[in-house]
Protein backbone atom coordinates (compact mmCIF):
# COMPACT_ATOMS: atom_id res chain seq x y z
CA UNK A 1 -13.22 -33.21 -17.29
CA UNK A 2 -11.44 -35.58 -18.70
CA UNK A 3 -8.38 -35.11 -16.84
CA UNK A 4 -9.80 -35.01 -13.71
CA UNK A 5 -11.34 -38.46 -14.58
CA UNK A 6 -8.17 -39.91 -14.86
CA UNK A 7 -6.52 -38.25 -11.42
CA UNK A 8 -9.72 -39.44 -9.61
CA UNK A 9 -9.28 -42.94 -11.34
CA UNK A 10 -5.40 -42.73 -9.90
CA UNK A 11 -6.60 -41.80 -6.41
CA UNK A 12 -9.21 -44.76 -6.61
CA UNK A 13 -6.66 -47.62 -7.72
CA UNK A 14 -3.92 -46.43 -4.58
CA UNK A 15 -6.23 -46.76 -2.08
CA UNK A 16 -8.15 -50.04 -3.46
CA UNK A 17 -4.42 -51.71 -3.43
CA UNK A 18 -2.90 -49.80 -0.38
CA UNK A 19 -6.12 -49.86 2.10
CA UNK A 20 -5.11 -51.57 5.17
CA UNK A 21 -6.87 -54.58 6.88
CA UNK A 22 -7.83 -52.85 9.75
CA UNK A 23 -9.60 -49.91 6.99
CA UNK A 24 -11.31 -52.89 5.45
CA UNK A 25 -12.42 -54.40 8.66
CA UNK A 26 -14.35 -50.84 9.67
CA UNK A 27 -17.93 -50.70 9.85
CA UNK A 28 -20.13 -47.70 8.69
CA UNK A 29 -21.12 -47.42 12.52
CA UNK A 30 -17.48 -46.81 12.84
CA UNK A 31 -17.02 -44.63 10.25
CA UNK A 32 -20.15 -42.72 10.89
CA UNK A 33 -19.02 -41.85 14.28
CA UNK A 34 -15.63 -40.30 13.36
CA UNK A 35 -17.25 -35.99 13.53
CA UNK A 36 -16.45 -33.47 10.73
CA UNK A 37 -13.33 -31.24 12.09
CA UNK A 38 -14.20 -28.07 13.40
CA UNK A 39 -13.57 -24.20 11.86
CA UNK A 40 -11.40 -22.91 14.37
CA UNK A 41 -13.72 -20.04 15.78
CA UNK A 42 -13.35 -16.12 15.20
CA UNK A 43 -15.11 -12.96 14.29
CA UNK A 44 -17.49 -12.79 11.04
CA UNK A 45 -16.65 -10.74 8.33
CA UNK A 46 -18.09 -9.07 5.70
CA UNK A 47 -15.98 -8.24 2.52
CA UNK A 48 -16.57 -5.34 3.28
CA UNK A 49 -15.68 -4.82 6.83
CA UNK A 50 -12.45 -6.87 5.83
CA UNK A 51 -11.35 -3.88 3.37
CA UNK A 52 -12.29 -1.58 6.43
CA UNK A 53 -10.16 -2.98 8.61
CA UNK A 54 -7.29 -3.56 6.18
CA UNK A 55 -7.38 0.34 5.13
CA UNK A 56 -7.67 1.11 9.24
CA UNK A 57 -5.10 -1.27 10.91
CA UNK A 58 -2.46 -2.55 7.84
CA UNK A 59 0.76 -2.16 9.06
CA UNK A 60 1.99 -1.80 5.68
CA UNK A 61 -0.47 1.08 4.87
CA UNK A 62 0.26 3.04 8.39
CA UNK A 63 3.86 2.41 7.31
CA UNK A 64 3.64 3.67 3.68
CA UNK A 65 1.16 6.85 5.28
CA UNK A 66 4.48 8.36 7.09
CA UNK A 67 5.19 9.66 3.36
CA UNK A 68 2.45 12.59 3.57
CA UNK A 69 3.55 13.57 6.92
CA UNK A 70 7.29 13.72 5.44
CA UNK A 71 6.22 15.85 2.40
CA UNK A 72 4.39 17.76 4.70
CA UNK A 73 7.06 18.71 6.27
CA UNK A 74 9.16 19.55 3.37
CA UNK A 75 6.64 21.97 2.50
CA UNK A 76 6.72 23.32 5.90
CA UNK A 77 10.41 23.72 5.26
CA UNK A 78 10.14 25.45 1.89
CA UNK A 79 8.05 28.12 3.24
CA UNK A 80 11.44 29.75 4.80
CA UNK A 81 11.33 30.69 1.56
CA UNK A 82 9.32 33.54 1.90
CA UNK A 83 8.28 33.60 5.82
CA UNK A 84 10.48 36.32 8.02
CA UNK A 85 13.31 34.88 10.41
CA UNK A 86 13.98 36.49 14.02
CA UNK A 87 17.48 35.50 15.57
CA UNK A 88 19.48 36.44 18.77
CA UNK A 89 22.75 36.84 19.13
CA UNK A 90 25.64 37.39 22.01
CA UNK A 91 29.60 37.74 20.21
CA UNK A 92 32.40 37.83 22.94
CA UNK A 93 35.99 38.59 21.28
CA UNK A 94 38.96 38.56 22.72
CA UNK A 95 42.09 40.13 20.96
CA UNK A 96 45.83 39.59 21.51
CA UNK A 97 46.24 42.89 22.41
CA UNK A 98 44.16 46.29 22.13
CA UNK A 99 44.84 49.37 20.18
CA UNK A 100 45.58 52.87 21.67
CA UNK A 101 46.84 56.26 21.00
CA UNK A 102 48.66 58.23 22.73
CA UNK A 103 48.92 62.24 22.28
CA UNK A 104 51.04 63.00 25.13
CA UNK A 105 54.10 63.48 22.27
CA UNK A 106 52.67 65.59 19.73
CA UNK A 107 50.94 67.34 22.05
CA UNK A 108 53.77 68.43 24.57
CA UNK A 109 55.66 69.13 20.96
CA UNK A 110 53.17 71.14 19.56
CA UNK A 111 52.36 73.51 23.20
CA UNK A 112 56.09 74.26 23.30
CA UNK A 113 56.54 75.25 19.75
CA UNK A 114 53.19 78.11 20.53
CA UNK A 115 54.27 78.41 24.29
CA UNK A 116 57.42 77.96 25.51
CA UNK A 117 57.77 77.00 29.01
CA UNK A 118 54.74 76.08 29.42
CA UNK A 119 54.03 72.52 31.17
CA UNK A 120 51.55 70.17 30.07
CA UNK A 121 50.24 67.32 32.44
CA UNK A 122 50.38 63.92 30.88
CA UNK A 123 47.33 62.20 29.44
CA UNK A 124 46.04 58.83 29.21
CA UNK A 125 45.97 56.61 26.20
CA UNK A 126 43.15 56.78 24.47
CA UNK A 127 41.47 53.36 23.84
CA UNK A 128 40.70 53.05 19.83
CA UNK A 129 39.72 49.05 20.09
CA UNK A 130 39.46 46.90 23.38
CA UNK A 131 40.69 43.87 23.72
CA UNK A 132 37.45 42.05 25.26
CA UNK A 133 34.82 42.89 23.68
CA UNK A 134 31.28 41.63 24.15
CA UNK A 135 28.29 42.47 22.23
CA UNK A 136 24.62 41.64 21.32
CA UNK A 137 22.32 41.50 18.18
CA UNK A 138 18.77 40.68 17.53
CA UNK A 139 17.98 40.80 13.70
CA UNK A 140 14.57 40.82 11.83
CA UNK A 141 14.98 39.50 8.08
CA UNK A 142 11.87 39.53 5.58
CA UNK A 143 12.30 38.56 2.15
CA UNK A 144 10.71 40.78 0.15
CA UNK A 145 11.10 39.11 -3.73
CA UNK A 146 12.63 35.48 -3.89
CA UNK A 147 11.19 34.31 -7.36
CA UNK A 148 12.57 31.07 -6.63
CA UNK A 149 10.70 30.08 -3.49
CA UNK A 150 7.43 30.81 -5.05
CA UNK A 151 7.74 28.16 -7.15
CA UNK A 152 9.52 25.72 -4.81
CA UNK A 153 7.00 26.23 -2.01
CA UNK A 154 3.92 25.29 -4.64
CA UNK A 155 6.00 22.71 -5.69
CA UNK A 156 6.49 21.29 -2.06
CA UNK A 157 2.46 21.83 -1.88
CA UNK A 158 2.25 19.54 -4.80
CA UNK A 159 4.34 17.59 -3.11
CA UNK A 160 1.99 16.60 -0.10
CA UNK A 161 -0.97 15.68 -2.96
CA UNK A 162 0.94 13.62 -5.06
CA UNK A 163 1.99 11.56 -1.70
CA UNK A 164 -1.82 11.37 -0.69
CA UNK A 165 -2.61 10.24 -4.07
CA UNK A 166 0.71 7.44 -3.53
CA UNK A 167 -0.86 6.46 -0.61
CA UNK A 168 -4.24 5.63 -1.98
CA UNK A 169 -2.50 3.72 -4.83
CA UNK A 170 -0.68 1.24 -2.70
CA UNK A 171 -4.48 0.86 -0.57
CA UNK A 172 -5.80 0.22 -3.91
CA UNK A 173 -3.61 -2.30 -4.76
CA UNK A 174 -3.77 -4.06 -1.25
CA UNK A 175 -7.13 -4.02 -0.86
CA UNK A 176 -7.42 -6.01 -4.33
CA UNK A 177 -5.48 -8.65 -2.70
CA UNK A 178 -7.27 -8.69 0.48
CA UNK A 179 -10.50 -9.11 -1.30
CA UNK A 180 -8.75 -11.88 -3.50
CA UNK A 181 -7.90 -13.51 -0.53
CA UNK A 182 -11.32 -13.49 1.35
CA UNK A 183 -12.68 -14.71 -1.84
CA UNK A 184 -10.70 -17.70 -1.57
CA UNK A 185 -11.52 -18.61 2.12
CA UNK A 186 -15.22 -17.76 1.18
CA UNK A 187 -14.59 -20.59 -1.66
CA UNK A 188 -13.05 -22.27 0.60
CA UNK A 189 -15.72 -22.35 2.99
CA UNK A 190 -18.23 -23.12 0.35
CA UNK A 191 -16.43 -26.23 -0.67
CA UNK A 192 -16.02 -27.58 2.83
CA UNK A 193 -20.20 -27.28 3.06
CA UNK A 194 -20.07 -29.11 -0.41
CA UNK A 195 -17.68 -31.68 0.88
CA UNK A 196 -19.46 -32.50 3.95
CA UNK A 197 -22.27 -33.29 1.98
CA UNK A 198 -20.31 -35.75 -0.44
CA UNK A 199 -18.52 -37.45 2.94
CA UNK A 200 -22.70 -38.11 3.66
CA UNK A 201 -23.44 -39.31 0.72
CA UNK A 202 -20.86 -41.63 0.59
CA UNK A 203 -21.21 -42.93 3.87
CA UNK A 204 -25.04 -43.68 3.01
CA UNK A 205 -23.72 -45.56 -0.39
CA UNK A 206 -21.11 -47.39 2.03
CA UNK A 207 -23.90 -48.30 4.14
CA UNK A 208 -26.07 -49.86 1.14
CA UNK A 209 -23.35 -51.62 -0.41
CA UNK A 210 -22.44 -53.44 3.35
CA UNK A 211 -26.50 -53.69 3.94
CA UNK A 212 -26.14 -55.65 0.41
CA UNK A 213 -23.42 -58.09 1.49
CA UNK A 214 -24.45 -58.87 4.67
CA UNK A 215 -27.53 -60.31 2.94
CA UNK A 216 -25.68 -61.57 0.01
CA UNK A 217 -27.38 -59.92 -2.68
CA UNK A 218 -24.02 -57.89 -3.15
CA UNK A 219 -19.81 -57.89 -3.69
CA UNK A 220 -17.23 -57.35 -1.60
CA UNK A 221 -15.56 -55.38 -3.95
CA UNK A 222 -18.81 -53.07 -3.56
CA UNK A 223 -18.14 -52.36 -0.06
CA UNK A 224 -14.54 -51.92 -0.49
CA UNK A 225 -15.36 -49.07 -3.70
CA UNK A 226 -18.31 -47.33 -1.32
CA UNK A 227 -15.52 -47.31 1.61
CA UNK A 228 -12.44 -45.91 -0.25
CA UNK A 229 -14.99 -43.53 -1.24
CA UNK A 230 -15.57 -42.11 2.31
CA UNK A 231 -11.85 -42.16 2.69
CA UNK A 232 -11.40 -40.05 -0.47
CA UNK A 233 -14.09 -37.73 0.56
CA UNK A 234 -13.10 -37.39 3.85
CA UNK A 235 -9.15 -36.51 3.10
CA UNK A 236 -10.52 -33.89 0.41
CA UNK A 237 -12.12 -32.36 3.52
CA UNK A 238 -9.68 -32.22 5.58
CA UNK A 239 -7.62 -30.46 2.45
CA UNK A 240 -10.12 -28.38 2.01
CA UNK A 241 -9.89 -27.12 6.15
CA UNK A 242 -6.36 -26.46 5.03
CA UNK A 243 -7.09 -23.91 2.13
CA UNK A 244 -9.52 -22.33 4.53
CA UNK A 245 -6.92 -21.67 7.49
CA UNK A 246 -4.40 -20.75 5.05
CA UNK A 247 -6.60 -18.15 3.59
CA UNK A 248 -7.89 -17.15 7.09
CA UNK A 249 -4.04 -16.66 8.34
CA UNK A 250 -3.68 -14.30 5.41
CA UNK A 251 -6.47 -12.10 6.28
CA UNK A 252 -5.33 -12.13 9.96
CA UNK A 253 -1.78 -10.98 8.74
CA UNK A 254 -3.55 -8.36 6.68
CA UNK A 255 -6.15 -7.10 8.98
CA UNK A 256 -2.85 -6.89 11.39
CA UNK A 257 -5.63 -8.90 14.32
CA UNK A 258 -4.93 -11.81 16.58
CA UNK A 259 -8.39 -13.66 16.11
CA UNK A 260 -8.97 -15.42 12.88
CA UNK A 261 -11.95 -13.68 10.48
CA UNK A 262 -14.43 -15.98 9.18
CA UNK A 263 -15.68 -15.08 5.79
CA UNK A 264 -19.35 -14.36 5.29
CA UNK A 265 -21.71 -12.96 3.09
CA UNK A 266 -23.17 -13.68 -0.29
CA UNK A 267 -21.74 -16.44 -2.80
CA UNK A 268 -21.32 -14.51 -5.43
CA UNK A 269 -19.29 -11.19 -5.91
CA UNK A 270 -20.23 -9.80 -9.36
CA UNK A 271 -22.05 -7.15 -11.33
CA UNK A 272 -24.53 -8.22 -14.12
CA UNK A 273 -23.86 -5.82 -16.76
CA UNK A 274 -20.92 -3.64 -17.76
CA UNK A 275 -20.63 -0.11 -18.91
CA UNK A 276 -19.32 0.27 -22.07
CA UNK A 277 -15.59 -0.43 -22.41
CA UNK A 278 -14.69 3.21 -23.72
CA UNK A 279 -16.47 4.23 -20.65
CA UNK A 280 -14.51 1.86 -18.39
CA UNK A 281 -11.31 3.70 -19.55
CA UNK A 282 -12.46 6.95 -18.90
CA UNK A 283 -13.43 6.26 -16.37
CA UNK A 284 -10.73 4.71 -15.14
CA UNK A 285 -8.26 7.66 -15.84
CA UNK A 286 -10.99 9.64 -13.54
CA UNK A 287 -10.77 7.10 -10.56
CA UNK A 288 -7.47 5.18 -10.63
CA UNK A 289 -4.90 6.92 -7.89
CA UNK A 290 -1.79 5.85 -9.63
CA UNK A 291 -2.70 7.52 -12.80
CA UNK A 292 -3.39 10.97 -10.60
CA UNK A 293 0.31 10.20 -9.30
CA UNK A 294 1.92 9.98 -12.37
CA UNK A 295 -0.21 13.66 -13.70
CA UNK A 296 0.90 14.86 -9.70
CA UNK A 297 4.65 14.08 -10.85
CA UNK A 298 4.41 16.06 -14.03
CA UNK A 299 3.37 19.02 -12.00
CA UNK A 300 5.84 18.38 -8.74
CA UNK A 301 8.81 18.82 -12.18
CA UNK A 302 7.10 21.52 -13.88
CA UNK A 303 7.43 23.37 -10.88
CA UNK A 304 10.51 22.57 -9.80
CA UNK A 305 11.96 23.38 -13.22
CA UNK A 306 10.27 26.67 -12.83
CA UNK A 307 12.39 26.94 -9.58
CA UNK A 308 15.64 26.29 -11.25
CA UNK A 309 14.88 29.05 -13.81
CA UNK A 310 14.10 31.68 -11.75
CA UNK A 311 17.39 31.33 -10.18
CA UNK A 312 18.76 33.31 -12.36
CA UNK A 313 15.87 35.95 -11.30
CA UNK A 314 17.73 39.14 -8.97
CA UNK A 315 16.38 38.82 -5.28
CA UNK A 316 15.73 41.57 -2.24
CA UNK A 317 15.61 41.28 1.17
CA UNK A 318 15.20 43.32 4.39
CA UNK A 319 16.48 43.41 7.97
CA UNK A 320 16.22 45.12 10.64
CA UNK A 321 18.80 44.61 13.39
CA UNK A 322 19.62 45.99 16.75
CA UNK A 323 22.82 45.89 18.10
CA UNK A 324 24.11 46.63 22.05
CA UNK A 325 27.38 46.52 23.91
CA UNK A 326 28.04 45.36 27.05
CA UNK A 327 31.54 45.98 27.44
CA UNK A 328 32.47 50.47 28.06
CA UNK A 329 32.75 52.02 24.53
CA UNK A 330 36.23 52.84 23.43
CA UNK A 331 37.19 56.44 24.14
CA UNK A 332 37.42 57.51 20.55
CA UNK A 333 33.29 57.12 19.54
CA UNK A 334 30.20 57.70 21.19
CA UNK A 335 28.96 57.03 24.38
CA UNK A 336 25.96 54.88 23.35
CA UNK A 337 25.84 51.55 23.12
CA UNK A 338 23.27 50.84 21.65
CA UNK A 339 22.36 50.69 17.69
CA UNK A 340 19.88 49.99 15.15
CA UNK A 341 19.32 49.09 11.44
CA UNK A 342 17.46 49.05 8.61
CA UNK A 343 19.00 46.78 5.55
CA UNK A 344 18.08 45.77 1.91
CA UNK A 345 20.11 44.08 0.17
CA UNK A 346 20.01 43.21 -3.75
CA UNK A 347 21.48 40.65 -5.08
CA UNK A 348 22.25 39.73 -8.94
CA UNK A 349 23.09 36.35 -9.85
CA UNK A 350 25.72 36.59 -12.43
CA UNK A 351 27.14 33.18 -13.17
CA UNK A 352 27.05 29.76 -11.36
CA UNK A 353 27.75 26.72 -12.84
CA UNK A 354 25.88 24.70 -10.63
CA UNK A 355 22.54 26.54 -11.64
CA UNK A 356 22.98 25.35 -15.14
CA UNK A 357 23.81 21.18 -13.97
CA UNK A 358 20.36 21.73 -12.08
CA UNK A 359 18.55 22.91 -14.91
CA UNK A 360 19.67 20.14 -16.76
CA UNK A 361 18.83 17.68 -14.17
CA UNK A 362 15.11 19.37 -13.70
CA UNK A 363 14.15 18.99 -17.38
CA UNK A 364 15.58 15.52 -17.71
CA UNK A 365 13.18 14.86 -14.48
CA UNK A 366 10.02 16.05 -16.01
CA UNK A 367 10.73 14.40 -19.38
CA UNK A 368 11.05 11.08 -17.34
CA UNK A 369 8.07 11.74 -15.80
CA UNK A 370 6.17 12.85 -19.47
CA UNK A 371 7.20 9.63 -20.85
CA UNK A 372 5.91 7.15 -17.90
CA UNK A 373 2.72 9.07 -17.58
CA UNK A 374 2.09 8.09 -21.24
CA UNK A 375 3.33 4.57 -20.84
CA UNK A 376 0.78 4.32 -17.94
CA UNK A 377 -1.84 5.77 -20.14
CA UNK A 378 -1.15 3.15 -22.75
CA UNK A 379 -1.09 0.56 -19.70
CA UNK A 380 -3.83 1.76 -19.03
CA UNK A 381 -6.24 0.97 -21.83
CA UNK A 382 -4.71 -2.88 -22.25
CA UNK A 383 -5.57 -3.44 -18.48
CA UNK A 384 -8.95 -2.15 -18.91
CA UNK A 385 -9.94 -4.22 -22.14
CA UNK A 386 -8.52 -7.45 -20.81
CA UNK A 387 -9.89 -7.43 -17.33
CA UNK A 388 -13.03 -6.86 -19.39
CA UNK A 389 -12.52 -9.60 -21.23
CA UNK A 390 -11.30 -12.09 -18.93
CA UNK A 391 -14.37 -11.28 -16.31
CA UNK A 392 -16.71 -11.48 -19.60
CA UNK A 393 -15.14 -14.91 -20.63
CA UNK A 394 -15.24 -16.03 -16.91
CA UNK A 395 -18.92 -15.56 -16.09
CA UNK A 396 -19.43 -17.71 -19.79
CA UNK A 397 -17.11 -20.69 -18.49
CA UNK A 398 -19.04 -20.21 -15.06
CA UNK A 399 -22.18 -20.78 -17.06
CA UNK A 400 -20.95 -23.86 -18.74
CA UNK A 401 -19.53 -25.60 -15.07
CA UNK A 402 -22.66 -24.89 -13.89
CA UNK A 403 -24.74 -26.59 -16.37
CA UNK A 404 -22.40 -29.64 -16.45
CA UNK A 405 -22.85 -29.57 -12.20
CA UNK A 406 -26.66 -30.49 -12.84
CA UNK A 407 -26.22 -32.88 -15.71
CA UNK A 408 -23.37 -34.66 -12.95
CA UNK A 409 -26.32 -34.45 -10.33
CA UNK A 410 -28.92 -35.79 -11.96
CA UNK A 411 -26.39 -39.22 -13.10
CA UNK A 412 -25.84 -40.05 -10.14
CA UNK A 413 -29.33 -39.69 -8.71
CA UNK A 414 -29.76 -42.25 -11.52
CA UNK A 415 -26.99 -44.11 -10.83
CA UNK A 416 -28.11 -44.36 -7.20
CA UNK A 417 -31.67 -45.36 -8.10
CA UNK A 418 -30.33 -48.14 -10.55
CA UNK A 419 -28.04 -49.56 -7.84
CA UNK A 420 -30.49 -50.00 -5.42
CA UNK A 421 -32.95 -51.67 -7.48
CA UNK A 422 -30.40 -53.87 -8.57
CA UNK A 423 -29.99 -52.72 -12.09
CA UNK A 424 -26.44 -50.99 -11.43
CA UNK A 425 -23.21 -51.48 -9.84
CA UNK A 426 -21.84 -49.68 -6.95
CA UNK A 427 -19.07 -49.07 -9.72
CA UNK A 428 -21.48 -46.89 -11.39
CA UNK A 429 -22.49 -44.83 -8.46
CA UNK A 430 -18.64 -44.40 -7.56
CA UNK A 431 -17.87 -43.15 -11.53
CA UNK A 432 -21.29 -40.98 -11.10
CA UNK A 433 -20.25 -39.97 -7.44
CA UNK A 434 -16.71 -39.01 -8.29
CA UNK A 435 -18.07 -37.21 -11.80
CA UNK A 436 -20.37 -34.76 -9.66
CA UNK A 437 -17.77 -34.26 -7.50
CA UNK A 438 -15.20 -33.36 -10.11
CA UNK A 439 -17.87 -30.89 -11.47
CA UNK A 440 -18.86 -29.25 -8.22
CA UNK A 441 -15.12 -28.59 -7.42
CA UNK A 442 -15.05 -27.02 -11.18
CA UNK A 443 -17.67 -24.88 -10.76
CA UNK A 444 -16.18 -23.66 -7.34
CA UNK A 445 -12.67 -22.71 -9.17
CA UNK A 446 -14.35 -21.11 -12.17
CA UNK A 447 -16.62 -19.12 -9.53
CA UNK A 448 -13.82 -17.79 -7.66
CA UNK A 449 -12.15 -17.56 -10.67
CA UNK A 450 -14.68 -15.20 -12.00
CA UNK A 451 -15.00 -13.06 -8.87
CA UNK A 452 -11.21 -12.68 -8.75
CA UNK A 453 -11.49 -11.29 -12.28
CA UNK A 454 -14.16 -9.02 -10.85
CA UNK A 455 -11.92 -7.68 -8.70
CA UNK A 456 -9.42 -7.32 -11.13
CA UNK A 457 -11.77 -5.50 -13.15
CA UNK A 458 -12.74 -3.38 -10.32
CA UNK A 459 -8.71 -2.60 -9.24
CA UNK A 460 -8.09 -1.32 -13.06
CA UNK A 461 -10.91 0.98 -13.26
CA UNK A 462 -10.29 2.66 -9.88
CA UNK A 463 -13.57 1.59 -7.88
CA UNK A 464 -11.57 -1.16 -5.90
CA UNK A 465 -13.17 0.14 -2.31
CA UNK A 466 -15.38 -0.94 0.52
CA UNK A 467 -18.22 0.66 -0.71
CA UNK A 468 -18.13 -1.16 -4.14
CA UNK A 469 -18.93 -4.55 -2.36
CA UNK A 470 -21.74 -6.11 -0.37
């Protein structure tokens, strides 16, 4: 209080020694006639229906929500895993030559070593391998045991939650600042109602003091005090239309709308008693998303280190394939060209070095993830008790602002009283005026300073949502 004495005295002595000629020459008519400035107009909104539309249309949120449908599809693409595969396929070869026998040699010598004389007609080669060659396949493959993708695919699974659960933490977090925000445009608001009122009562003080001279029963000086006191006033409103748009154009940019939201509802955003504090931490590792992230990432390594081991886990598979050819079978085979298949294949893993540098990698991941789990357990607890606290502490200093508001009130309805019946100066009024003031601007910092601490306290034990406000 006593600080803010001494800026207000400041304010008062640079505009008593810079006011201008034509300022002093004004008249309360003139003054009187100058209207309040306008809100600029736009829809009313709840705090609620702000967190609504900040979890709906946030562009940073639809952004951030493209994470679930990417794990979702990496658990689409783990299930290849286990899930059969069907493929077609047409081979066309071409060698540089083709490979033949030809009998007509060792035959003609073998006929005339058992029959002399006798003539044999010449044959044809005989075509072993063609040189074109085109052919076609379609294969079936099943796995039957892959160890591995078991425990990849729930991993992947995992995956998808743990991204939901991200999700939700980053809406937590944003929707604390949107409601800090509106809080501060609803302040906002409330002090532009207050300050309209102290522009009023000014300008009725000004119009006493020049009532006063104009008869001679008062000082110049009087009318200059009363008058730098509706200037004063009226440039703290116009500040105070400032903070509002400012906190408006935030809320726009968060609500990702073109019109302007205008804050309503009740004054007051705050619960009257607390649970218990050891209840406000359980409950709090219940509610709060990031906490389920950090158990979610435990699990997404558990199971991925479970992958990793059961690499070294034998594997079968199954196929079935059929096989045709286009081109004329050779002459040495059979005249069909078409085949079919049944495989199973078994195979051992022996030794890879690369399956040992990811086993290594997959335990240092879930020992990372152990240790910041606990850290955000231990983070945990210390956010809880001091949001507690500072709310607690808040709603005491709100008490004590609010108490010294009425004390301020009722001086300078005294004040006021003792001026007009000529038993005060206008000095007094201005002090008492500028006093009340000073305390009604205190009160409206240590209220939204209290409901900002509600929210805090709200964010930290994991009810931060539209339903937990009016």
């Amino acid at each position: 209080m006593r600080y803010a004495g001494s800026v207000w005295g400041i304010l008062y002595l640079a505009w008593v020694l810079c006011l201008s000629p034509e300022a002093a020459a004004q008249t309360p008519a003139d003054m009187e006639a100058a209207p309040f400035p306008a809100l600029a107009p736009g829809p009313e909104m709840t705090l609620a229906e702000v967190l609504q539309g900040v979890s709906a249309r946030n562009l940073t949120l639809q952004s951030a929500a493209l994470e679930i449908d990417k794990a979702k599809a990496m658990h689409k693409k783990s299930l290849a895993w286990v899930t059969p595969f069907v493929e077609a396929r047409l081979e066309y070869t071409r060698m540089d030559h083709s490979d033949a026998l030809d009998l007509n040699g060792p035959i003609q010598d073998m006929m005339g070593s058992l029959m002399p004389g006798l003539s044999v007609p010449p044959m044809d080669e005989m075509i072993i391998n063609r040189r074109d060659k085109l052919m076609g396949s379609f294969t079936i493959g099943v796995p039957l045991v892959r160890p591995e993708g078991w425990s990849t695919i729930a991993a992947a699974k995992r995956g998808v939650a743990v991204a939901e659960e991200a999700i939700a933490a980053a809406q937590h977090t944003l929707l604390s600042q949107a409601a800090s925000i509106y809080l501060h445009a609803l302040s906002a608001k409330a002090f532009i109602e207050m300050q309209e009122t102290q522009v009023r009562a000014a300008e009725a003080q000004w119009r006493e003091a020049s009532l006063k001279h104009q008869h001679g029963e008062g000082l110049r000086i009087d009318v200059v005090r009363a008058q730098t006191d509706v200037e004063l006033a009226r440039h703290t409103l116009a500040n105070a239309h400032l903070m509002m748009e400012n906190a408006r154009e935030a809320l726009r940019m968060l609500l990702g709308d073109e019109a302007l939201p205008m804050p309503v509802g009740p004054k007051a955003y705050e619960r009257s008693e607390l649970p218990q504090e050891d209840a406000q931490i359980e409950a709090a590792r219940r509610q709060r998303p990031d906490v389920r992230v950090s158990q979610g990432r435990i699990e997404v390594a558990e199971k991925l280190l479970r992958a990793v081991k059961l690499r070294f886990v034998p594997t079968l598979d199954a196929a079935w394939r059929f096989q045709y050819e286009f081109t004329e079978p050779v002459d040495l085979g059979s005249n069909d060209r078409s085949r079919w298949a049944l495989l199973f294949s078994l195979a051992v893993p022996l030794y890879e070095q690369s399956r040992y540098g990811d086993l290594h990698y997959q335990r240092a991941v879930l020992k990372q993830a152990q240790l910041e789990a606990a850290d955000r357990e231990v983070q945990l607890a210390a956010e809880v008790r001091l949001a507690r606290r500072d709310y607690l502490a808040s709603l005491t200093d709100l008490d004590a602002a609010e108490r010294q508001l009425q004390l301020a009130a009722e001086a300078v309805s005294l004040m006021e009283a003792a001026f007009r019946d000529g038993a005060g100066t206008s000095l007094d009024v201005t002090v008492a005026r500028r006093d009340h003031m000073a305390a009604s601007a205190n009160v409206l910092v240590h209220r939204v300073t209290s409901q900002t601490r509600f929210i805090e306290l709200l964010r930290v034990t994991g009810e931060m949502n539209p339903e937990a406000l009016p």
